[in-house]
Protein backbone atom coordinates (compact mmCIF):
# COMPACT_ATOMS: atom_id res chain seq x y z
CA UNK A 1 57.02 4.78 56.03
CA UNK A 2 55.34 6.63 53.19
CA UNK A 3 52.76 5.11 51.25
CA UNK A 4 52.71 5.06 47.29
CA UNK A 5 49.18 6.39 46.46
CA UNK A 6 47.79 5.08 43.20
CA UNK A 7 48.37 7.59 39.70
CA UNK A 8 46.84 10.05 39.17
CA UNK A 9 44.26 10.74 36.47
CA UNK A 10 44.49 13.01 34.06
CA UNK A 11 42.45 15.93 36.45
CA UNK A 12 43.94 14.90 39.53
CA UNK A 13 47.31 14.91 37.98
CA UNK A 14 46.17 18.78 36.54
CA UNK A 15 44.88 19.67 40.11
CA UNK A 16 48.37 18.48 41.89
CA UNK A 17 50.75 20.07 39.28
CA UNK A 18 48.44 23.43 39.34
CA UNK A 19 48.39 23.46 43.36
CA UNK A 20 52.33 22.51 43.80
CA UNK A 21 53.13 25.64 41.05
CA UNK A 22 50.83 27.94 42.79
CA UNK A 23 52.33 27.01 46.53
CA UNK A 24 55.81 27.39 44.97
CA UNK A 25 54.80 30.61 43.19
CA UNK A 26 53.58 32.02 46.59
CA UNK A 27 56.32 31.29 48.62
CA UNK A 28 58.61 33.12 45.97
CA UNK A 29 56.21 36.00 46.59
CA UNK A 30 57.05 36.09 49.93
CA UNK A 31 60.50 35.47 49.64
CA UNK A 32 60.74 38.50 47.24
CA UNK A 33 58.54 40.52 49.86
CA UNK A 34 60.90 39.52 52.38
CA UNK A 35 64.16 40.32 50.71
CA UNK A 36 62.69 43.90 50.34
CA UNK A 37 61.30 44.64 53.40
CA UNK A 38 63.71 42.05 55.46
CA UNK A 39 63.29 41.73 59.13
CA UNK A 40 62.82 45.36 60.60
CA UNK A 41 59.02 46.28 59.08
CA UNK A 42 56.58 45.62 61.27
CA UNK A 43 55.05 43.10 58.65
CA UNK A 44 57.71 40.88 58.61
CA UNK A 45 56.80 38.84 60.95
CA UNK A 46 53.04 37.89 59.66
CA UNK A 47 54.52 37.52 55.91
CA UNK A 48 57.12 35.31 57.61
CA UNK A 49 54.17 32.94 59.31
CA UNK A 50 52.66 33.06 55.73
CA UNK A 51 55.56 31.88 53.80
CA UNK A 52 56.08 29.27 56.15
CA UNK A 53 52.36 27.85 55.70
CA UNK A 54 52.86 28.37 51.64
CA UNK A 55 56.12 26.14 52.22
CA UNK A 56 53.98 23.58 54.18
CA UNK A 57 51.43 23.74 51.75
CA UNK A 58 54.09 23.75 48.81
CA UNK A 59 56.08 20.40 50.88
CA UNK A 60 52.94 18.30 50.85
CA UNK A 61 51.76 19.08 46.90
CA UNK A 62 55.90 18.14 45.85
CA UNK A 63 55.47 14.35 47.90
CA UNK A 64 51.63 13.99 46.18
CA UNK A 65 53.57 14.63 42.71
CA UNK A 66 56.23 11.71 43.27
CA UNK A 67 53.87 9.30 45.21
CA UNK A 68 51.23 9.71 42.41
CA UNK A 69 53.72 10.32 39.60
CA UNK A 70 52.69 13.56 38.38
CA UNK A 71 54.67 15.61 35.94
CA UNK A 72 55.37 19.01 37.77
CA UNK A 73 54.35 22.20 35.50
CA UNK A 74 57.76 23.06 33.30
CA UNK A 75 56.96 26.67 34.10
CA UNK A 76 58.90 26.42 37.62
CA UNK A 77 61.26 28.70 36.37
CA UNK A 78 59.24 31.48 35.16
CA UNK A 79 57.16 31.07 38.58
CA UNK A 80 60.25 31.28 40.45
CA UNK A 81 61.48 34.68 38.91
CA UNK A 82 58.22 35.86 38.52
CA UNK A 83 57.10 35.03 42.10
CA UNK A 84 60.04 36.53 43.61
CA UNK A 85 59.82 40.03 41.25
CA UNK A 86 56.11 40.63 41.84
CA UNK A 87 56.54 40.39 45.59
CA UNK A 88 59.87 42.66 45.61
CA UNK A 89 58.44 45.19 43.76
CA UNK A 90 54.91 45.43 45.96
CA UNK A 91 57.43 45.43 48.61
CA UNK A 92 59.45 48.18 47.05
CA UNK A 93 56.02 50.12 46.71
CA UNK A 94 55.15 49.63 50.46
CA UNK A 95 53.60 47.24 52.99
CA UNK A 96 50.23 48.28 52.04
CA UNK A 97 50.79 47.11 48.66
CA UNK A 98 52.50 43.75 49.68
CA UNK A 99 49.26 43.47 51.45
CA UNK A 100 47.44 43.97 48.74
CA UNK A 101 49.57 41.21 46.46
CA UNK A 102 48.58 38.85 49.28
CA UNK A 103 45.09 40.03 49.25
CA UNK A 104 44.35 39.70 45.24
CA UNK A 105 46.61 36.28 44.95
CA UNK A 106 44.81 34.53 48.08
CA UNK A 107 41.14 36.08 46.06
CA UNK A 108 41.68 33.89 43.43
CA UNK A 109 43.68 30.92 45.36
CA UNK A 110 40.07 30.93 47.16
CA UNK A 111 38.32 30.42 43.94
CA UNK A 112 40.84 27.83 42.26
CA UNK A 113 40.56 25.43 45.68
CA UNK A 114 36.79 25.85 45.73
CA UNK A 115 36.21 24.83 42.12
CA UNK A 116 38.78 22.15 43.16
CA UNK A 117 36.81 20.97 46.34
CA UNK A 118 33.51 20.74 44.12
CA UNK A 119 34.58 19.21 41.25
CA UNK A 120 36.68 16.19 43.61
CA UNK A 121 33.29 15.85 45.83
CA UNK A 122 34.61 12.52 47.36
CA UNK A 123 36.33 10.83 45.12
CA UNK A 124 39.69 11.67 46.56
CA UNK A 125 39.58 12.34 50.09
CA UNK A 126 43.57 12.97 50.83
CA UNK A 127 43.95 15.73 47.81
CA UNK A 128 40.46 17.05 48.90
CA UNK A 129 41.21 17.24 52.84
CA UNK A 130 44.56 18.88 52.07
CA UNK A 131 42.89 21.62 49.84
CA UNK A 132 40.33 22.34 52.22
CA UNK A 133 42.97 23.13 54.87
CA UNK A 134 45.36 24.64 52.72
CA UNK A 135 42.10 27.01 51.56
CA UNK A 136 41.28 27.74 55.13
CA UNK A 137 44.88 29.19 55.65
CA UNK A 138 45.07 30.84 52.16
CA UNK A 139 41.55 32.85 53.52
CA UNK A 140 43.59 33.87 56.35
CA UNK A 141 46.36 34.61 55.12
CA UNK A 142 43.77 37.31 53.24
CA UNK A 143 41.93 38.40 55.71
CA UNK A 144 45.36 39.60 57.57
CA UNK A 145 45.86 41.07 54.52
CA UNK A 146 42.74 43.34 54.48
CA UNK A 147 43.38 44.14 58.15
CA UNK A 148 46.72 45.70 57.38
CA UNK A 149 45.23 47.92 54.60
CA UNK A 150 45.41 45.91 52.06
CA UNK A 151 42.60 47.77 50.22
CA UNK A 152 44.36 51.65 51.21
CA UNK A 153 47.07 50.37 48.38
CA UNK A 154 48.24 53.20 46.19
CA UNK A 155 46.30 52.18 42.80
CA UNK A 156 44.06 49.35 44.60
CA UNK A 157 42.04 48.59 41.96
CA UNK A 158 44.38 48.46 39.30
CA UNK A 159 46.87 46.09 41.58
CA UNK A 160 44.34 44.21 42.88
CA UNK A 161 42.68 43.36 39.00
CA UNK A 162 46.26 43.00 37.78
CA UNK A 163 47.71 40.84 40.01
CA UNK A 164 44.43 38.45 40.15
CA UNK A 165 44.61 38.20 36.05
CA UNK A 166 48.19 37.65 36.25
CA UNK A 167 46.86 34.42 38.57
CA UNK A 168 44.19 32.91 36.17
CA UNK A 169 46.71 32.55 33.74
CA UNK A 170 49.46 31.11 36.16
CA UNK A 171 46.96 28.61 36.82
CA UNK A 172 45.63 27.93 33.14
CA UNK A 173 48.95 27.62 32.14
CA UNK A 174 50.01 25.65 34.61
CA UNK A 175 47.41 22.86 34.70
CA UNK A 176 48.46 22.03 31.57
CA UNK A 177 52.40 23.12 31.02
């Protein structure tokens, strides 16, 4: 039996609807990696494990929006084509670069949760727990990243500070949209 947790307020509500776009958006990154690469690249495999943690992670942020009644972000659609096209085409440029997505996307994923963990203290211990475990994954998930040459990308720097600007504004816009 599930439980109905009581509403949301108005930054809890942001926090949920931010965290459920962003677990969405990364699973269409993978899914777009995927499609590209499919099952014969040696990367497969760990981008699989990753997608399948971002659709954990994604399952648990949709139940928090209908037990607490949270409006999902009404950007879904542009996260779900978007999503899927940025991880095709680092796919399409190679698996160092898909690595790289991962890396720059899970840089500032670290920074959202851990403004999120210190601005909920203890005032809500289920959203908190679940983005402290979903941020000890998300670090993984980057350091797996650097391992596989994340940073020997063709055009690092540039990917890496594109791709993490391209997230701040995913998540301004969807804490509020």
């Amino acid at each position: 039996m599930t439980s109905i947790s009581p509403p949301a307020d108005r930054r809890t509500a942001s926090m949920i609807r931010v965290d459920q776009a962003g677990e969405y958006g990364a699973t269409r990154i993978y899914a777009g990696q995927l499609a590209v690469m499919g099952d014969r690249h040696p990367m497969a495999r760990e981008i699989a494990h990753m997608a399948e943690q971002e659709e954990r992670h994604r399952k648990f942020f949709d139940a928090m929006i209908t037990r607490r009644g949270v409006r999902p972000t009404a950007l879904q659609p542009v996260w779900d084509v978007a999503g899927f096209a940025l991880g095709a085409v680092t796919a399409a440029m190679g698996p160092r670069a898909a690595m790289a997505c991962t890396a720059a996307v899970e840089t500032e994923i670290d920074r959202h949760y851990q403004k999120q963990l210190s601005e909920l203290g203890n005032s809500d211990p289920e959203l908190s727990g679940a983005v402290a475990e979903f941020r000890a994954e998300e670090l993984e998930h980057k350091k797996a990243a650097v391992a596989a040459g994340a940073e020997n990308a063709p055009a690092y720097p540039l990917l890496n500070l594109a791709i993490r600007a391209g997230c701040r504004a995913a998540i301004a816009l969807s804490k509020r949209i």
